[in-house]
C-alpha atoms as a PDB file:
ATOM      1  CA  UNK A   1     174.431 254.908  71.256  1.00  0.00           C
ATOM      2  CA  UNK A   2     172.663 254.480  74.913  1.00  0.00           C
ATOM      3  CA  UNK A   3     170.213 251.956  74.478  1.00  0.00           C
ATOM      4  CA  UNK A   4     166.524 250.567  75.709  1.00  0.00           C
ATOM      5  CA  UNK A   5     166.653 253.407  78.455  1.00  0.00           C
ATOM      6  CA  UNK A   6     166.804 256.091  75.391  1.00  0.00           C
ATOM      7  CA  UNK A   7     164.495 254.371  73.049  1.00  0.00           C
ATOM      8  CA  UNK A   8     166.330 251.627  70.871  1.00  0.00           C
ATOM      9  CA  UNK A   9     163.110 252.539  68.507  1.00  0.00           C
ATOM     10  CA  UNK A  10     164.260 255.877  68.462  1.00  0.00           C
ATOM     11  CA  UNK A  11     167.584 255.228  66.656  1.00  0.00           C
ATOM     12  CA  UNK A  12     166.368 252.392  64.567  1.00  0.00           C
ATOM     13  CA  UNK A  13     164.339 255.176  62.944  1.00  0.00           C
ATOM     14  CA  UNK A  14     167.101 257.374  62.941  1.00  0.00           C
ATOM     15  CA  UNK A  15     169.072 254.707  60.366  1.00  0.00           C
ATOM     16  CA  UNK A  16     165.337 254.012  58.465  1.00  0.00           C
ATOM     17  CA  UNK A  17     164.991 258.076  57.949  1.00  0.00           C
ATOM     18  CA  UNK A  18     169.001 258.089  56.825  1.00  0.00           C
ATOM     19  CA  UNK A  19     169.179 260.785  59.856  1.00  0.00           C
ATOM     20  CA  UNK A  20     172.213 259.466  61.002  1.00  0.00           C
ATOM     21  CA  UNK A  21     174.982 261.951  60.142  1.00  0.00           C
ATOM     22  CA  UNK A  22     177.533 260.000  62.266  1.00  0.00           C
ATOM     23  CA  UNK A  23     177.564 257.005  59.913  1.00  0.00           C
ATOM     24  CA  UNK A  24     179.392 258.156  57.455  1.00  0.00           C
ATOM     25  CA  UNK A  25     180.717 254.932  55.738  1.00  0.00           C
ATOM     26  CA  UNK A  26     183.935 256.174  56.648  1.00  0.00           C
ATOM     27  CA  UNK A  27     186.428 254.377  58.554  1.00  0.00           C
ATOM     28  CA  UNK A  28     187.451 256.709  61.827  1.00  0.00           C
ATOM     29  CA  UNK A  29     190.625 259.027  60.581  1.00  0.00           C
ATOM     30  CA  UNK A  30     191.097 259.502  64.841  1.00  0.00           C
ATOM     31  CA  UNK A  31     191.189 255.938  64.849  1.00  0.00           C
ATOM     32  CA  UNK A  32     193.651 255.277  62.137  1.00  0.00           C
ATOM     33  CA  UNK A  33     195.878 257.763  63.973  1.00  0.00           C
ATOM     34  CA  UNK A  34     196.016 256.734  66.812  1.00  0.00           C
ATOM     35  CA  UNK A  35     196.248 253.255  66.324  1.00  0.00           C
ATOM     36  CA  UNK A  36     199.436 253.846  64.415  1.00  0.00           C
ATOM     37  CA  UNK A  37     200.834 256.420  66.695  1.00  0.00           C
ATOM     38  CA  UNK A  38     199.871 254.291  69.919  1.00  0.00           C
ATOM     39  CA  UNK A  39     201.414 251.221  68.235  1.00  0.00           C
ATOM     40  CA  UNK A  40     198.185 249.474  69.283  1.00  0.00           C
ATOM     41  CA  UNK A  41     198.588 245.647  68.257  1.00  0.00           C
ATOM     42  CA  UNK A  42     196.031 243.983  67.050  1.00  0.00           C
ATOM     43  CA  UNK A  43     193.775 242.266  70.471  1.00  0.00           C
ATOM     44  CA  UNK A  44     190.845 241.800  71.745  1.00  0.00           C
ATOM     45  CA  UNK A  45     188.500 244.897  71.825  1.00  0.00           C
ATOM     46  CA  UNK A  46     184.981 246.536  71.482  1.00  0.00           C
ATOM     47  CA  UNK A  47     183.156 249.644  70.212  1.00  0.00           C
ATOM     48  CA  UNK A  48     181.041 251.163  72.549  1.00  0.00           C
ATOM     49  CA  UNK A  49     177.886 252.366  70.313  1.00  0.00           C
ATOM     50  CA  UNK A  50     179.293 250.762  66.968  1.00  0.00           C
ATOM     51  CA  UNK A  51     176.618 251.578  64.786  1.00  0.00           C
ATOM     52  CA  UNK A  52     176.803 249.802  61.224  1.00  0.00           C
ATOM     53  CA  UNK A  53     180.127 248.829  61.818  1.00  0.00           C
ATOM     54  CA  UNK A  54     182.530 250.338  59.675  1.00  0.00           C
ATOM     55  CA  UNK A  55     184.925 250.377  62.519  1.00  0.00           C
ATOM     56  CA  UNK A  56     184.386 247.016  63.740  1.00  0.00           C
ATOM     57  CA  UNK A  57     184.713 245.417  60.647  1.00  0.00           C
ATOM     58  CA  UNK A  58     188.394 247.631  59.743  1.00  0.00           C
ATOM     59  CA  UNK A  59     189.381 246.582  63.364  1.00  0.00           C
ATOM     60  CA  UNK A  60     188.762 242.822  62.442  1.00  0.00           C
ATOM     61  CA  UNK A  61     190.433 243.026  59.080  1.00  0.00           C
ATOM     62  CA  UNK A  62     193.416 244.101  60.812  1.00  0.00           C
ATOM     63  CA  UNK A  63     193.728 241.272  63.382  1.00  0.00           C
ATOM     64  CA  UNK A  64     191.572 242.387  66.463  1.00  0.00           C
ATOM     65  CA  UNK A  65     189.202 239.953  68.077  1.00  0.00           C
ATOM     66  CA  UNK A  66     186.334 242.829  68.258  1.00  0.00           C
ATOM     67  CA  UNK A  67     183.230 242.901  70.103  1.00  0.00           C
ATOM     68  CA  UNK A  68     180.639 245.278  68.899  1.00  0.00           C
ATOM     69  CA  UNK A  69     177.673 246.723  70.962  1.00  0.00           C
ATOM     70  CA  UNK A  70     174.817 248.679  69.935  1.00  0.00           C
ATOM     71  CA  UNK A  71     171.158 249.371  70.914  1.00  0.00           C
ATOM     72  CA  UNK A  72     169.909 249.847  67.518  1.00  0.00           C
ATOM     73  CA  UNK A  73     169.088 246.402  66.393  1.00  0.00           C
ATOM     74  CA  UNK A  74     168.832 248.313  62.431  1.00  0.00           C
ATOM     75  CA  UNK A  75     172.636 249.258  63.009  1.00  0.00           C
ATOM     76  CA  UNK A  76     173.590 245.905  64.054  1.00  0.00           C
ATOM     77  CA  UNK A  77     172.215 244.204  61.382  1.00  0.00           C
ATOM     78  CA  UNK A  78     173.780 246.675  58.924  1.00  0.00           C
ATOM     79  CA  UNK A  79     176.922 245.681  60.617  1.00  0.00           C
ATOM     80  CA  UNK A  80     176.142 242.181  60.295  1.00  0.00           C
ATOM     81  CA  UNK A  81     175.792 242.549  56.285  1.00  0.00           C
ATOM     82  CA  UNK A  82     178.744 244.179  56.119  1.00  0.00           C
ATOM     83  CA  UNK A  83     181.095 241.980  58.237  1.00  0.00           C
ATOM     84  CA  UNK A  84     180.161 239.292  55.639  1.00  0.00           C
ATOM     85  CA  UNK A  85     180.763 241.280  52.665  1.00  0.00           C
ATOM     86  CA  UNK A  86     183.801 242.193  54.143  1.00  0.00           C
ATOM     87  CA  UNK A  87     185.096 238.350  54.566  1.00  0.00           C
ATOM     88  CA  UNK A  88     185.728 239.242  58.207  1.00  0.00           C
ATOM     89  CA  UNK A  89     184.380 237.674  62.251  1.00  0.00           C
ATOM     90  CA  UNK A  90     182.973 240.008  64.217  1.00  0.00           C
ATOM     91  CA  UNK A  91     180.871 239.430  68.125  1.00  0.00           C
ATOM     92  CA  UNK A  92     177.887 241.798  67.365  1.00  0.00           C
ATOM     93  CA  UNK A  93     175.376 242.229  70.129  1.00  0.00           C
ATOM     94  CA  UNK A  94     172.450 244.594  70.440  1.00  0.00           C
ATOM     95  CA  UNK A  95     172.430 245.416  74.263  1.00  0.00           C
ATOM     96  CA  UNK A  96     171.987 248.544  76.553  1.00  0.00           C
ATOM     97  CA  UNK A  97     175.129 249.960  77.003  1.00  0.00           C
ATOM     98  CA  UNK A  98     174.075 252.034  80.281  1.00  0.00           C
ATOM     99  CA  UNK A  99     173.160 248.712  82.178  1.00  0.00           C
ATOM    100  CA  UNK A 100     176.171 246.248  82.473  1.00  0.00           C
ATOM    101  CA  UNK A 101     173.780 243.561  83.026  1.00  0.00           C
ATOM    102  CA  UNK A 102     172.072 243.748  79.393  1.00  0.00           C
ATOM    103  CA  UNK A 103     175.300 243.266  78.179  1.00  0.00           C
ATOM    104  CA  UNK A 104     175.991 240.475  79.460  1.00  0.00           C
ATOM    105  CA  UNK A 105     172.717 239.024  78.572  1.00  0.00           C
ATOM    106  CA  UNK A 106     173.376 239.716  75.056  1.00  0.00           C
ATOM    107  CA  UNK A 107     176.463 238.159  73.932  1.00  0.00           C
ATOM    108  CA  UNK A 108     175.736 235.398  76.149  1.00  0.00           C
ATOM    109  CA  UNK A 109     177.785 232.123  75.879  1.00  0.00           C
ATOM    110  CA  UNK A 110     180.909 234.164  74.958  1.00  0.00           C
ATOM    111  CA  UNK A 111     180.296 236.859  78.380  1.00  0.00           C
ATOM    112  CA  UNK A 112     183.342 235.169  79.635  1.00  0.00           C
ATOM    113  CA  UNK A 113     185.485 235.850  77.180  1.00  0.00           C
ATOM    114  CA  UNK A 114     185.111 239.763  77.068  1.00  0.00           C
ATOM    115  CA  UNK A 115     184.777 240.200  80.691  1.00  0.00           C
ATOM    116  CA  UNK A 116     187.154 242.916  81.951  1.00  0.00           C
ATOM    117  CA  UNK A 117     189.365 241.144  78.970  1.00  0.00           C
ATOM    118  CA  UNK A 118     189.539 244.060  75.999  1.00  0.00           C
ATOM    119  CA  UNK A 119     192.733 245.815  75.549  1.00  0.00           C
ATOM    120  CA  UNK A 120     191.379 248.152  73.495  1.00  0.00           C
ATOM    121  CA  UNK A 121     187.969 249.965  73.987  1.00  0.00           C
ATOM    122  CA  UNK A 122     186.716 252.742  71.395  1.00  0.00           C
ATOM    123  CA  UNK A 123     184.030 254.649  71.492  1.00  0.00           C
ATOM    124  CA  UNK A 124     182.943 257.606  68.523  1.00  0.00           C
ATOM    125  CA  UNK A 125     180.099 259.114  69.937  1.00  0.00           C
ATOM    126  CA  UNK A 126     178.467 256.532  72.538  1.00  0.00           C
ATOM    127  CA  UNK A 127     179.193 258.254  75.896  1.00  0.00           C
ATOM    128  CA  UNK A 128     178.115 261.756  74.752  1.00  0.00           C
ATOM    129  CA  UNK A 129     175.287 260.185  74.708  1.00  0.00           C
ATOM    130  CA  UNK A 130     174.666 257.838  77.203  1.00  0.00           C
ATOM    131  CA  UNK A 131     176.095 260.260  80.373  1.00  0.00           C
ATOM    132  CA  UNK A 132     172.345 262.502  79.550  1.00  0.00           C
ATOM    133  CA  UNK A 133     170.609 258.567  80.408  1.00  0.00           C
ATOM    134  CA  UNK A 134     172.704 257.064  83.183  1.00  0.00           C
ATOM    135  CA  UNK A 135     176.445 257.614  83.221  1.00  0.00           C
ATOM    136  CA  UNK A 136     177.256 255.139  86.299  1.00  0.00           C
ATOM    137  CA  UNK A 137     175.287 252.403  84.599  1.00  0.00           C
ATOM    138  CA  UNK A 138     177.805 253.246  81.338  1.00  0.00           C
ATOM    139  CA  UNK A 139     180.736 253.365  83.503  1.00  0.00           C
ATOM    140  CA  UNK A 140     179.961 250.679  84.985  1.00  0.00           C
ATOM    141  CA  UNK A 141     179.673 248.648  81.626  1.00  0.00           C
ATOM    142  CA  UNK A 142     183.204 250.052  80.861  1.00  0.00           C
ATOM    143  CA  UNK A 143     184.466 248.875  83.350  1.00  0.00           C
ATOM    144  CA  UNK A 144     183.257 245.032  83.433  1.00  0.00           C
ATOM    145  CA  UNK A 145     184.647 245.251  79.886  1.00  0.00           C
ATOM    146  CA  UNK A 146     187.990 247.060  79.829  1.00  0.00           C
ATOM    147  CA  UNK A 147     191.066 244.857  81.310  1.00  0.00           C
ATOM    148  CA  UNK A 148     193.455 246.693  83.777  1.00  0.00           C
ATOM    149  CA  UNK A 149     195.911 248.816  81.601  1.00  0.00           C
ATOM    150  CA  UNK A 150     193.353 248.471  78.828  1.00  0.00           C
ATOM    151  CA  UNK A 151     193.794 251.588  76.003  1.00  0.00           C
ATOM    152  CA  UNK A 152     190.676 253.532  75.761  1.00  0.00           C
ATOM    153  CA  UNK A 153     190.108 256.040  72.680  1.00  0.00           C
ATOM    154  CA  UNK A 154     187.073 258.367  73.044  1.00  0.00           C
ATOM    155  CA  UNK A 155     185.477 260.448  70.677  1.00  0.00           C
ATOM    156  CA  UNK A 156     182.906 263.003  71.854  1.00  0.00           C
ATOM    157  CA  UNK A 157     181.210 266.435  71.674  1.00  0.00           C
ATOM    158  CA  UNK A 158     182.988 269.453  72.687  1.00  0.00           C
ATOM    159  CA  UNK A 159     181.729 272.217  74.519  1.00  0.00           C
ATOM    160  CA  UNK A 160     184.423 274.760  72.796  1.00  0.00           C
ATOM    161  CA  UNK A 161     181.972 274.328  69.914  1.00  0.00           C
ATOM    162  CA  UNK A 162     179.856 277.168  69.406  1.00  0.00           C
ATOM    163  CA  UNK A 163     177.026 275.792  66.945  1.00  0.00           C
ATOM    164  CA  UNK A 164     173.794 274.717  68.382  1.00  0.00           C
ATOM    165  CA  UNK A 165     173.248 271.941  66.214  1.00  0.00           C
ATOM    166  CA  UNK A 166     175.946 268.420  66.219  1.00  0.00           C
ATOM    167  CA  UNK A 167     176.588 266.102  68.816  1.00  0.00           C
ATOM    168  CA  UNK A 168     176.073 266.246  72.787  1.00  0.00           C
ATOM    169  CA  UNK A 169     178.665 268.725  73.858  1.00  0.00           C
ATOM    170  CA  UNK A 170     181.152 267.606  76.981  1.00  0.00           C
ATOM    171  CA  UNK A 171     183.526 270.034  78.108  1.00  0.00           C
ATOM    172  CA  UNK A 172     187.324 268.895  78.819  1.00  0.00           C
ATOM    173  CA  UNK A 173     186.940 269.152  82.650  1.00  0.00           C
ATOM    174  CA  UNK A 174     183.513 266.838  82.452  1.00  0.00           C
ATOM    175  CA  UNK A 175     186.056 264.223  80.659  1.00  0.00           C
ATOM    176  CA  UNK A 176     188.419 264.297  83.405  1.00  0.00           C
ATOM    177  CA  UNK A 177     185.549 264.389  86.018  1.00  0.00           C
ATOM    178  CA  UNK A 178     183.752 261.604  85.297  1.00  0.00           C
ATOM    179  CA  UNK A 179     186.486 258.980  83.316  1.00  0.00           C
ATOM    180  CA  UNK A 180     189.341 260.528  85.722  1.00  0.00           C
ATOM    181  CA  UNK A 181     188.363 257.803  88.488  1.00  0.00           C
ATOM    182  CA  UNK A 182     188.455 254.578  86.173  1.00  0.00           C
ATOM    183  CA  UNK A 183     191.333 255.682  83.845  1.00  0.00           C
ATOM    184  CA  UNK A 184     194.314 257.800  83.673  1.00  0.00           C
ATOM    185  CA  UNK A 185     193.834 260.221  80.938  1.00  0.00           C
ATOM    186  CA  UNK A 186     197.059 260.107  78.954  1.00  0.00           C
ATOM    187  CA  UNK A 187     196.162 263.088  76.772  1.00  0.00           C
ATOM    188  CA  UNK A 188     193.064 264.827  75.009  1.00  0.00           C
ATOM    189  CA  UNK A 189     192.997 267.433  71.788  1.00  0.00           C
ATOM    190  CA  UNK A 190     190.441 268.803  69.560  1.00  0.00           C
ATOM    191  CA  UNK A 191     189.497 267.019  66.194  1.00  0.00           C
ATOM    192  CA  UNK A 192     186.777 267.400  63.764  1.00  0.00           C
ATOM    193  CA  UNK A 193     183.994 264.397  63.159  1.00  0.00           C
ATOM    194  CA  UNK A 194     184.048 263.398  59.487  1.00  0.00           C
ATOM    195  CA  UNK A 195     180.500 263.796  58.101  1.00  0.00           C
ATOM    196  CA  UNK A 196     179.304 261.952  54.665  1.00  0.00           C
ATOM    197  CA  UNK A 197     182.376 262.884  51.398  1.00  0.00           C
ATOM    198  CA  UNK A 198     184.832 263.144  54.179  1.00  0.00           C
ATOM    199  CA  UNK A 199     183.742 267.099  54.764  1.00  0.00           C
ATOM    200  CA  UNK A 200     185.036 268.055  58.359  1.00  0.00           C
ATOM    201  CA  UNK A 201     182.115 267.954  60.526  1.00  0.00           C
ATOM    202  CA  UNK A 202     181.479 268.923  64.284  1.00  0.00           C
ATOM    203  CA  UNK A 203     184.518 270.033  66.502  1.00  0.00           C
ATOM    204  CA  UNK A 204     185.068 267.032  68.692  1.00  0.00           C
ATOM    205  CA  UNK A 205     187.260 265.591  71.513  1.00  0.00           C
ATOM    206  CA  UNK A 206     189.823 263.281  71.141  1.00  0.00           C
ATOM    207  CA  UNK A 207     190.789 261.286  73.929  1.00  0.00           C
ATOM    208  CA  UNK A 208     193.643 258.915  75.110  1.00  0.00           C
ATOM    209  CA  UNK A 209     193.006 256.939  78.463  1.00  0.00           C
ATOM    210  CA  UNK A 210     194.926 254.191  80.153  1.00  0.00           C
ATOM    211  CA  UNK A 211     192.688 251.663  82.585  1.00  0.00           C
ATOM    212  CA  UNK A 212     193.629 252.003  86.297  1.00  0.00           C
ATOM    213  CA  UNK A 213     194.826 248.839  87.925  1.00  0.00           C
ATOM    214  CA  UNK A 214     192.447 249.540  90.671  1.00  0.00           C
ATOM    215  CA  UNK A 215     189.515 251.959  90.788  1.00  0.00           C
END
């Protein structure tokens, strides 16, 4: 999710209510396809908005040195309890995702090692967010974080979807807009979010993006 500049308090009583329909305790079908059909080796990577990391933790039980990021300190430690029920190592931090400085304040002594040095970058429902709070401050966090040629896989809203309620809706020319100059977008389709029993939720974005060498 955003962070401070939305109200951390706000989600943490999102996850204390149980009104958070996008942690479904399911790991990310998008992201187990696309992993495969990207042949994306296991490296070192971060969620953007990881919640109570059922992604991070899969990611680090396959191999991937994985950096997760969240401004709900309740999420965070969810994901803490379930890294170590999982067996598994995973960098959590609870930082402001739409100020690249908070960031780095957060995870610290090991800054060095995830500056502009993921390969992989995946994000389920952060910058839907985070682009109605301060999208250059996001971008700009993406960017101090993503290596050149890094893979990016985003999952948002989409503004083909005609119900009121669901995610922030982003329409496919918005994408193209506003990631177009820090990655090449490889490709983007339509996908449903997975609510709660694994019934098809929300109609969503799914998008592949390749970091620029330059931007």
């Amino acid at each position: 999710m955003t962070g401070k500049s939305h109200s951390s308090a706000h989600w943490d009583q999102r996850y204390l209510r149980g009104d958070a329909p996008w942690n479904s305790g399911l790991v990310s079908r998008e992201l187990l396809r696309v992993v495969a059909e990207e042949h994306v080796a296991p490296c070192r990577s971060v969620e953007l908005g990881c919640g109570a990391g059922t992604n991070v933790v899969h990611l680090a039980q396959q191999g991937f040195d994985v950096l997760g990021t969240d401004c709900s300190a309740v999420a965070i430690e969810r994901a803490r309890t379930l890294a170590v029920e999982a067996g598994v190592v995973v960098q959590l931090a609870v930082a402001d995702l739409c100020r690249a400085s908070d960031i780095r304040e957060e995870i610290g002594d090991v800054a060095a090692k995830f500056e502009r040095q993921c390969s992989f970058v995946f994000d389920r429902g952060c910058y839907h967010c985070a682009r109605r709070v301060n999208l250059a401050g996001f971008l700009e966090t993406v960017e101090w974080l993503a290596a050149p040629n890094a893979r990016l896989l985003l999952l948002c809203g989409n503004g083909n979807d005609p119900a009121q309620q669901g995610p922030p809706k982003v329409t496919e020319a918005e994408i193209r807009s506003e990631w177009g100059p820090l990655f090449e977008i490889e490709w983007i389709r339509e996908f449903h979010f997975e609510d709660r029993g694994g019934i098809p939720g929300p109609l969503g974005w799914v998008c592949w993006m390749i970091r620029r060498l330059t931007a």
